[in-house]
N, C-alpha and C. Protein backbone atom coordinates (compact mmCIF):
# COMPACT_ATOMS: atom_id res chain seq x y z
N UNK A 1 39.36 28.50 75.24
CA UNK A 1 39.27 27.30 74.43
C UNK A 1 37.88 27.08 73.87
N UNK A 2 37.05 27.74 74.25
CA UNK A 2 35.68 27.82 73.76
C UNK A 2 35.64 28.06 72.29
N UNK A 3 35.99 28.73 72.25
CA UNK A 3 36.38 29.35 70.58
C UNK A 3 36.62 28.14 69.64
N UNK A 4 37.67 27.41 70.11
CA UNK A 4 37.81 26.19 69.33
C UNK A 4 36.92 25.06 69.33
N UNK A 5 35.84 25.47 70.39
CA UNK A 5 34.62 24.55 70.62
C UNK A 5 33.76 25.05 69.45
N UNK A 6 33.66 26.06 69.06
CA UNK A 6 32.59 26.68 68.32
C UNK A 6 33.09 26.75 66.56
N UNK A 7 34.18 26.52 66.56
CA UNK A 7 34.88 25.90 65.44
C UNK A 7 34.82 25.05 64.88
N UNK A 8 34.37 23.55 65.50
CA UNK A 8 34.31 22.16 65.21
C UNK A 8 33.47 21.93 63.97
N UNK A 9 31.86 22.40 64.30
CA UNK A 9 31.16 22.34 63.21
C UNK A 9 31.35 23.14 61.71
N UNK A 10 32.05 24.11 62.07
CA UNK A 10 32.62 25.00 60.68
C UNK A 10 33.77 23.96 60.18
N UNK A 11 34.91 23.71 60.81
CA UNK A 11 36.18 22.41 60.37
C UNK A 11 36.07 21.75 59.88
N UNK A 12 35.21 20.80 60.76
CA UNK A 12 35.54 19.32 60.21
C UNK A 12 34.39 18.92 58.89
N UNK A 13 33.97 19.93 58.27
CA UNK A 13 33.39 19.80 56.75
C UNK A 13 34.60 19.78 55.76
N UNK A 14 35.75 20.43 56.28
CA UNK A 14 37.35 20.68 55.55
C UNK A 14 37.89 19.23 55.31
N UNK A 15 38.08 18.61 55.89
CA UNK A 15 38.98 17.28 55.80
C UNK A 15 38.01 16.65 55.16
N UNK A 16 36.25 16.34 55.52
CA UNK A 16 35.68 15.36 55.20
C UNK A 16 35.43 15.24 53.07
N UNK A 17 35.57 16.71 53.12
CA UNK A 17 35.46 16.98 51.85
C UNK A 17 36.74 17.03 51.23
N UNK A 18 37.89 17.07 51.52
CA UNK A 18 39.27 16.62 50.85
C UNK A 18 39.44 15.48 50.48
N UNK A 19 38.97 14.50 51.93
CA UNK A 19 39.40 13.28 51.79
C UNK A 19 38.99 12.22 51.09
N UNK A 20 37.49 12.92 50.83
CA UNK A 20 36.77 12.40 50.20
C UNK A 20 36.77 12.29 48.55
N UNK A 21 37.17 13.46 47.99
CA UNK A 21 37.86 14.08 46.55
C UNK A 21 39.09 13.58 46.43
N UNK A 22 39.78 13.55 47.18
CA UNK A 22 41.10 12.85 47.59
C UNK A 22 41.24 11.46 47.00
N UNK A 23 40.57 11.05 47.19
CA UNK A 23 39.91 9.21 46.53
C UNK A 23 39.32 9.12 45.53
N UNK A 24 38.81 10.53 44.85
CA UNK A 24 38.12 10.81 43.52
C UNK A 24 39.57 10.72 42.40
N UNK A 25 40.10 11.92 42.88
CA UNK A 25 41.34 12.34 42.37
C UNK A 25 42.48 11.32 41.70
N UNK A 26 42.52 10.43 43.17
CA UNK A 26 43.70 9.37 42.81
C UNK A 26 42.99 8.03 42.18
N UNK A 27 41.90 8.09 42.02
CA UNK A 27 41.24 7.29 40.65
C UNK A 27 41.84 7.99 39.21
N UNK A 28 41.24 8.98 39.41
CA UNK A 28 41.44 9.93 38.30
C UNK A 28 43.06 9.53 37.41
N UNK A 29 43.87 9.97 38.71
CA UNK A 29 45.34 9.66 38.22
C UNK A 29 45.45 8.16 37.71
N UNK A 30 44.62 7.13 38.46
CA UNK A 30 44.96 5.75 37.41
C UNK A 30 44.58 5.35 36.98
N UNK A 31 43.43 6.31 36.12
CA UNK A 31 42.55 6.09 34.80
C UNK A 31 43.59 7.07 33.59
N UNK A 32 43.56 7.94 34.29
CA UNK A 32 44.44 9.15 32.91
C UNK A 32 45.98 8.77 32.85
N UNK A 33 46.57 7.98 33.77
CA UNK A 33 47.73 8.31 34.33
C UNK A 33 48.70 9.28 33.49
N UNK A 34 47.72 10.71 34.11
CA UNK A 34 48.20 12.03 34.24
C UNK A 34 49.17 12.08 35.31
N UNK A 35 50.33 12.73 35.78
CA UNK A 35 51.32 13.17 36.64
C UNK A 35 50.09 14.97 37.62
N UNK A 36 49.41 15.10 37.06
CA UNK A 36 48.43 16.07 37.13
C UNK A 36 47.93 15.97 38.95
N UNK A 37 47.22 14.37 38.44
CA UNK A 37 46.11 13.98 38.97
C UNK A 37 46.79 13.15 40.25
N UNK A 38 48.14 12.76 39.84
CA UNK A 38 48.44 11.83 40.67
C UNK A 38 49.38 13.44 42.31
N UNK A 39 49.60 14.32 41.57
CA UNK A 39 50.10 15.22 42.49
C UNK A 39 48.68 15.97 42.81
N UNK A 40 48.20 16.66 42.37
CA UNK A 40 46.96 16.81 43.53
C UNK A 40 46.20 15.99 44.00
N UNK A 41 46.63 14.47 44.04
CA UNK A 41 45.71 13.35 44.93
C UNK A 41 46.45 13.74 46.03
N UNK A 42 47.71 13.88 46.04
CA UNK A 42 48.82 13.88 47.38
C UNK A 42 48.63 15.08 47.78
N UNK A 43 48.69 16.30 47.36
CA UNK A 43 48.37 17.29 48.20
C UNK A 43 46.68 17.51 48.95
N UNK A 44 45.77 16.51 47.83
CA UNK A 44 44.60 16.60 49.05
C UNK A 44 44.79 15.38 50.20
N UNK A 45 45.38 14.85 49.80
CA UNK A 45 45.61 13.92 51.25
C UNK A 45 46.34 14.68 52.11
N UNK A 46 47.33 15.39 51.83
CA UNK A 46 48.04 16.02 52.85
C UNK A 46 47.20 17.01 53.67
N UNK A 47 46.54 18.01 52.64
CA UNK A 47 45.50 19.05 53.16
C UNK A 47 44.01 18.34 54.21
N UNK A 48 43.65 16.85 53.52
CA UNK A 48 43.05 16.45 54.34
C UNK A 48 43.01 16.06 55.87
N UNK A 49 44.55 15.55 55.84
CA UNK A 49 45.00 15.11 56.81
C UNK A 49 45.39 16.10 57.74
N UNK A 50 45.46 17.23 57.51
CA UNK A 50 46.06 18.83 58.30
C UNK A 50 45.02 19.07 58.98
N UNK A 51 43.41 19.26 57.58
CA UNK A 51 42.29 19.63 58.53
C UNK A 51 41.46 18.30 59.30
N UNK A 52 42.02 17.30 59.08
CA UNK A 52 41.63 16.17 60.24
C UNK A 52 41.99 16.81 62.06
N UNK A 53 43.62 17.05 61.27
CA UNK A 53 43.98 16.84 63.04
C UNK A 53 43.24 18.49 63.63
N UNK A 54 43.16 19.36 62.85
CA UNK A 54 42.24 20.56 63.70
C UNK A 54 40.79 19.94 64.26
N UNK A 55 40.47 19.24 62.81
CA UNK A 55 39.15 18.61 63.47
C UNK A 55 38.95 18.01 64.33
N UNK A 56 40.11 17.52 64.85
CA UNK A 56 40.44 16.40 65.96
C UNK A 56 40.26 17.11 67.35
N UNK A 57 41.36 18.25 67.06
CA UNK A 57 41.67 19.29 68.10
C UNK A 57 39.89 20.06 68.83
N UNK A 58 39.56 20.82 67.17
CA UNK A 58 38.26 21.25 68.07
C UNK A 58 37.45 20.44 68.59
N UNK A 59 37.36 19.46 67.79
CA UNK A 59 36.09 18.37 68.50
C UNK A 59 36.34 18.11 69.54
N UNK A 60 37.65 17.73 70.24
CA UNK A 60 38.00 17.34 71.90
C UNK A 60 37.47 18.52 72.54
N UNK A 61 37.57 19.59 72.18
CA UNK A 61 36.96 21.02 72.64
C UNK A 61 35.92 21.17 73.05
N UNK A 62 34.86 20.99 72.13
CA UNK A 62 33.75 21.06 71.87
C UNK A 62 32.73 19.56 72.86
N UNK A 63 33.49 18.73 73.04
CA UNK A 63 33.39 17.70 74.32
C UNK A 63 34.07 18.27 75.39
N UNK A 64 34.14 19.47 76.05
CA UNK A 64 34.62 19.53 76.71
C UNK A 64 33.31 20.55 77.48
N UNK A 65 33.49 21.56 76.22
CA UNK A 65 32.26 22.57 76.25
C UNK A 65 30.99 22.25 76.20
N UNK A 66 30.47 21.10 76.19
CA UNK A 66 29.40 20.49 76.28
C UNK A 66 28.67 19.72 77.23
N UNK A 67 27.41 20.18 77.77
CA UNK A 67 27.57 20.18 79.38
C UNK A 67 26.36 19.09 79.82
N UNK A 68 25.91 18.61 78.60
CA UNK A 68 24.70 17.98 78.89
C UNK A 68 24.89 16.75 78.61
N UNK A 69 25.97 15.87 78.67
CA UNK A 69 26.44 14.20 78.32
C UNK A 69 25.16 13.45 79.10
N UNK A 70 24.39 12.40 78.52
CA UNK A 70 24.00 11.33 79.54
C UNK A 70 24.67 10.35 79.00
N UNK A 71 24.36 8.67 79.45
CA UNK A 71 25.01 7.40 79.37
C UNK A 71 24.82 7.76 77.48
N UNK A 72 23.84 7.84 76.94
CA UNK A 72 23.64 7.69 75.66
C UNK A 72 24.41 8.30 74.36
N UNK A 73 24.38 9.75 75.28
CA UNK A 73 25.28 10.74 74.48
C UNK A 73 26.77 10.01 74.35
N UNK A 74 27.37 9.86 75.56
CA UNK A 74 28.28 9.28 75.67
C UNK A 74 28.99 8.23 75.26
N UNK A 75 28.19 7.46 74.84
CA UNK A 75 28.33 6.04 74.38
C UNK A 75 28.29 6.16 73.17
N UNK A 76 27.72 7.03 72.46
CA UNK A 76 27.79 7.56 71.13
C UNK A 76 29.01 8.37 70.76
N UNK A 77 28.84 9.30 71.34
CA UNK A 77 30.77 10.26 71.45
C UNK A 77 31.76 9.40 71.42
N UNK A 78 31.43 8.48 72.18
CA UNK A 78 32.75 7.59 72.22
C UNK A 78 33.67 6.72 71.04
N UNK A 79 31.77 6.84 70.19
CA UNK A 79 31.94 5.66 68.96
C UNK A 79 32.20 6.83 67.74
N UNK A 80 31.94 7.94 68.14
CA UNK A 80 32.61 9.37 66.95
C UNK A 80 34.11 9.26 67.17
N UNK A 81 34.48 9.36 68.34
CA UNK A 81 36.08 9.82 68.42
C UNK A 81 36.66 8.62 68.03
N UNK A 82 36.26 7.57 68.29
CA UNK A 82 36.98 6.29 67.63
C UNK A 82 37.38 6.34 66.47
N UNK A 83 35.96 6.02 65.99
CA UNK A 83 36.22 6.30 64.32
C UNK A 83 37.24 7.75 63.90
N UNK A 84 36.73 9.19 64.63
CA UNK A 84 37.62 9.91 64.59
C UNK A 84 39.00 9.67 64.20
N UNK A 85 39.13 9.23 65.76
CA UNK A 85 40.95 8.70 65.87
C UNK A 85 41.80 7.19 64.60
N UNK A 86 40.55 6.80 64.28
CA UNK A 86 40.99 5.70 63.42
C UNK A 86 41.10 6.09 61.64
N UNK A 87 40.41 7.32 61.56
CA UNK A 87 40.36 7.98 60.54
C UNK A 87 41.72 8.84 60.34
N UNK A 88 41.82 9.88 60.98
CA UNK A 88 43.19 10.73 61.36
C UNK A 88 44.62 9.61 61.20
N UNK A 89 44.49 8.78 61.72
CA UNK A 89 45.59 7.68 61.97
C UNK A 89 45.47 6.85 60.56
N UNK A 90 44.50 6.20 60.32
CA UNK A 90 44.25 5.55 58.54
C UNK A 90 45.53 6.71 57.49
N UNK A 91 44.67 8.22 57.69
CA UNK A 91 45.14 8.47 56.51
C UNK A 91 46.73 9.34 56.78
N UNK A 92 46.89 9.02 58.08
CA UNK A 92 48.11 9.65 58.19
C UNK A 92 49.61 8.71 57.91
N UNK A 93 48.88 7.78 57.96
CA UNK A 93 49.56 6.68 57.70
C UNK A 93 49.35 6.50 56.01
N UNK A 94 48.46 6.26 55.34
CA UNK A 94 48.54 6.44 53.54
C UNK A 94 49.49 7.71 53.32
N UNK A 95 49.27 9.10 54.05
CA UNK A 95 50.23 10.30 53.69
C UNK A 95 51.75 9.35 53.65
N UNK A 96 51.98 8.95 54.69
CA UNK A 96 53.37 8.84 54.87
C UNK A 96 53.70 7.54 53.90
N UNK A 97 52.96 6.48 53.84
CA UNK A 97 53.12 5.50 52.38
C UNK A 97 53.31 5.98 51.29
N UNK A 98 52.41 6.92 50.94
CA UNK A 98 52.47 7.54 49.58
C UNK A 98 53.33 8.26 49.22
N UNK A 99 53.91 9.02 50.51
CA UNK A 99 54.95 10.02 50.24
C UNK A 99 56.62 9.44 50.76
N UNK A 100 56.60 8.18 50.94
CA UNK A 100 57.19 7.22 50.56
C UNK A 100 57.67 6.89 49.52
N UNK A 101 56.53 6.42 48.87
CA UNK A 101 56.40 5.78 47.26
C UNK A 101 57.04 6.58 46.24
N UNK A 102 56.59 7.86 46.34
CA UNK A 102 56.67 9.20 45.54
C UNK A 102 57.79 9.58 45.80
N UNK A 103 59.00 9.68 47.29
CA UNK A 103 60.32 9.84 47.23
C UNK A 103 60.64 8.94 46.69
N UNK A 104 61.14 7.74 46.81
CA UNK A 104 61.75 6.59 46.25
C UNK A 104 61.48 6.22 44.98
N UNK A 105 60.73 6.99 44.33
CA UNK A 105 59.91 6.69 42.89
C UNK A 105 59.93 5.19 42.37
N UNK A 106 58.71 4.47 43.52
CA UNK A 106 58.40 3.64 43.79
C UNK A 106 56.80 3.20 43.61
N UNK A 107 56.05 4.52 42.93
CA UNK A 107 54.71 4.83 43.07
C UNK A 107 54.69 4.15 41.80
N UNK A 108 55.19 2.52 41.35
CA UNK A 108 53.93 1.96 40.12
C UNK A 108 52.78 2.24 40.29
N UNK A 109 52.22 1.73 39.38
CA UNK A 109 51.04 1.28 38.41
C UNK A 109 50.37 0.51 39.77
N UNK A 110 50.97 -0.32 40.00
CA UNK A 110 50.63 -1.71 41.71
C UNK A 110 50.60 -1.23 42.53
N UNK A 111 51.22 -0.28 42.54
CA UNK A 111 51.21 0.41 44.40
C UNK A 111 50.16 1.64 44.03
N UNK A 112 49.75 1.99 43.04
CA UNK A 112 48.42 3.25 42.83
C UNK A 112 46.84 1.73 42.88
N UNK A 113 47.00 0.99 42.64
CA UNK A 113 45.90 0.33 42.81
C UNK A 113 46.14 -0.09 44.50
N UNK A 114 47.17 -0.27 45.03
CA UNK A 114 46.97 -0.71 46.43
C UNK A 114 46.36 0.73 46.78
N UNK A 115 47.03 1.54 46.99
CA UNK A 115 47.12 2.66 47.73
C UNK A 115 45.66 3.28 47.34
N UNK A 116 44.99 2.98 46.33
CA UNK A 116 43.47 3.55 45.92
C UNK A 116 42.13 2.44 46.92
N UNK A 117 42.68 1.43 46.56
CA UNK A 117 41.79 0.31 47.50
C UNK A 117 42.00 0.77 49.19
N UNK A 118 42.81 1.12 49.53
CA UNK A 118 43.31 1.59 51.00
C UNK A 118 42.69 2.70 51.09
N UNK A 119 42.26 3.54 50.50
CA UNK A 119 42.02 4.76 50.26
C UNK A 119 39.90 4.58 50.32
N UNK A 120 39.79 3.64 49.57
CA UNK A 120 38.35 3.02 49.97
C UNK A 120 37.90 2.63 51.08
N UNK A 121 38.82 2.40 51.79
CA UNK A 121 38.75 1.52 53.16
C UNK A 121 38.33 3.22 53.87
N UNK A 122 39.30 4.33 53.96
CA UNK A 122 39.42 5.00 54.46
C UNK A 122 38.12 5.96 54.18
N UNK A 123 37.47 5.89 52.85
CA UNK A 123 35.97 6.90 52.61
C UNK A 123 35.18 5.69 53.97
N UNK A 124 35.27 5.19 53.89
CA UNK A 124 33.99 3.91 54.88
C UNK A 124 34.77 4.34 56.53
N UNK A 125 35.58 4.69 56.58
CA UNK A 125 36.21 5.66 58.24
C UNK A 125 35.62 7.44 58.25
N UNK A 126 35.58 7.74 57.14
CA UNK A 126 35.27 8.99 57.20
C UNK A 126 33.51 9.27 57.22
N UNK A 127 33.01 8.40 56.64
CA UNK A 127 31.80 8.11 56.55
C UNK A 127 31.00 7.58 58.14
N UNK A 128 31.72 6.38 58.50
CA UNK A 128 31.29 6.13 60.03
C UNK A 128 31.09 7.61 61.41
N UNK A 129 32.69 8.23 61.08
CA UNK A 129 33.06 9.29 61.69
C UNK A 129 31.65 10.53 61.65
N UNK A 130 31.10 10.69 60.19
CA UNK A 130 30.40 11.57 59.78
C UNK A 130 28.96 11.37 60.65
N UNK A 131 28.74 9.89 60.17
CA UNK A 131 27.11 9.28 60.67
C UNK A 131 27.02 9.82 62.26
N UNK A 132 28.18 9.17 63.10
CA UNK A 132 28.08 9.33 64.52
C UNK A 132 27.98 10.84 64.72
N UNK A 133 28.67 11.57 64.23
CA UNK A 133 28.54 12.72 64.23
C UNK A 133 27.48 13.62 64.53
N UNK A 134 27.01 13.63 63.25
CA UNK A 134 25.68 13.58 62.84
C UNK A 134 24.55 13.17 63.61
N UNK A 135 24.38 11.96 64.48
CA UNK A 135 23.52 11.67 64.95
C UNK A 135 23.98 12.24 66.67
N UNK A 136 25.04 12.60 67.15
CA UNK A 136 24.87 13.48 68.15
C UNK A 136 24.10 14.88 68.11
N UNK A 137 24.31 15.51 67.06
CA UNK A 137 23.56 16.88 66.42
C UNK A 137 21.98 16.18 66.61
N UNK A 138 21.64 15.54 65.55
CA UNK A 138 20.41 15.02 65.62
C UNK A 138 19.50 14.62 66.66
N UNK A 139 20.37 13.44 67.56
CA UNK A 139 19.58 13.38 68.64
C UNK A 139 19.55 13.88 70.42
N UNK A 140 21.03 14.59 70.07
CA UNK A 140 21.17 15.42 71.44
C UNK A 140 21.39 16.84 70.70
N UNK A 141 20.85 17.20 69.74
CA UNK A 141 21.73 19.13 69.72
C UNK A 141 22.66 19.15 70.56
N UNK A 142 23.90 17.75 70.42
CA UNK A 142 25.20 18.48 70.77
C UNK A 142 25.69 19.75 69.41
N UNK A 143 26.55 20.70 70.44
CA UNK A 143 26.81 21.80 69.62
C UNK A 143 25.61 23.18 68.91
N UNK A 144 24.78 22.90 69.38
CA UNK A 144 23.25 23.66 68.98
C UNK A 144 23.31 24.17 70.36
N UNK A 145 22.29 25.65 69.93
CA UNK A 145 22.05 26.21 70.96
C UNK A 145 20.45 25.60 72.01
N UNK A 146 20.29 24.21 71.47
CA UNK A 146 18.94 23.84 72.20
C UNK A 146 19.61 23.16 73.12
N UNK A 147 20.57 22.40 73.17
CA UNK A 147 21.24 21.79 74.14
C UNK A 147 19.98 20.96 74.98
N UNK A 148 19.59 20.01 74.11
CA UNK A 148 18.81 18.78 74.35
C UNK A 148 19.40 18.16 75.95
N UNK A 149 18.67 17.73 76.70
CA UNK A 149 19.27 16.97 77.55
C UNK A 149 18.45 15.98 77.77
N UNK A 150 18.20 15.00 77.37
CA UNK A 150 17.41 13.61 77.23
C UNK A 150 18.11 12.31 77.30
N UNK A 151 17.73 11.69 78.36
CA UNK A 151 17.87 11.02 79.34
C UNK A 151 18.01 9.34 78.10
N UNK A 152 16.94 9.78 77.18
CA UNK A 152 17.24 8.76 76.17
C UNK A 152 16.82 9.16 74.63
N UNK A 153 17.41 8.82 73.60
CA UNK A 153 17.56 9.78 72.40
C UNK A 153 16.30 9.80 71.81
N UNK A 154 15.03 10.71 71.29
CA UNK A 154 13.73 9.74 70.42
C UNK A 154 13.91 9.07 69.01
N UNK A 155 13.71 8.14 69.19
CA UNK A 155 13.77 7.48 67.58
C UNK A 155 13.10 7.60 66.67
């Protein structure tokens, strides 16, 4: 399972960058309202949402494989996987709205402005997810081969 520990940092650049274009895209579709724009908004949400849950998968990994937790690290990890888990769940839940909307051909004009504002909510989950992230690398080289172990992070 190591393997999938050493995966995490290669992954989860996959979803963050779908999901993120993903919200570009389905602007796109209700500025042009192209049929174009509005089907590859849905397949990057879908693709986003695929490489979420790997990202999900290795990252539990990669906390597993990681051997140097103090109170700080921890308390920080805790506030990644949150957001994590609230991110994965946000947009798995828009997948299944949207692809809702889109069976029932129910996807107005009203439900592309809801579903784009929801979709804003969700760059500000992916973004939180990223920061915490990020600042485990930064201030513990979790996942680095320096494998920091500091008792408290330097600011």
């Amino acid at each position: 399972m190591e393997l999938l520990a050493e995966l995490h940092p290669k992954v989860v650049h996959f979803p963050i960058a779908l999901l993120l274009t993903y919200v570009i895209v389905e602007l796109m579709g209700i500025v042009s309202k192209k049929e174009f724009y509005q089907k590859a908004a849905h397949l990057l949400l879908f693709f986003g949402v695929i490489g979420a849950f790997f990202a999900v998968l290795t990252g539990n990994q990669a906390y597993t494989a990681y051997e140097y937790w103090n109170v700080s690290s921890i308390d920080l990890f805790n506030d990644h996987q949150t957001f994590a888990n609230l991110t994965i769940w946000y947009f798995t839940g828009m997948l299944v709205l949207r692809t809702y909307l889109v069976v029932k051909k129910k996807f107005s004009s009203s439900y592309r402005y809801i579903i784009f504002i929801l979709a804003l909510f969700g760059c500000y989950l992916v973004y939180q997810t990223s920061e915490h992230g990020g600042d485990l690398i930064k201030k513990f080289g979790v996942g680095t081969e320096l494998n920091i172990n500091l008792t408290e992070p330097n600011d």
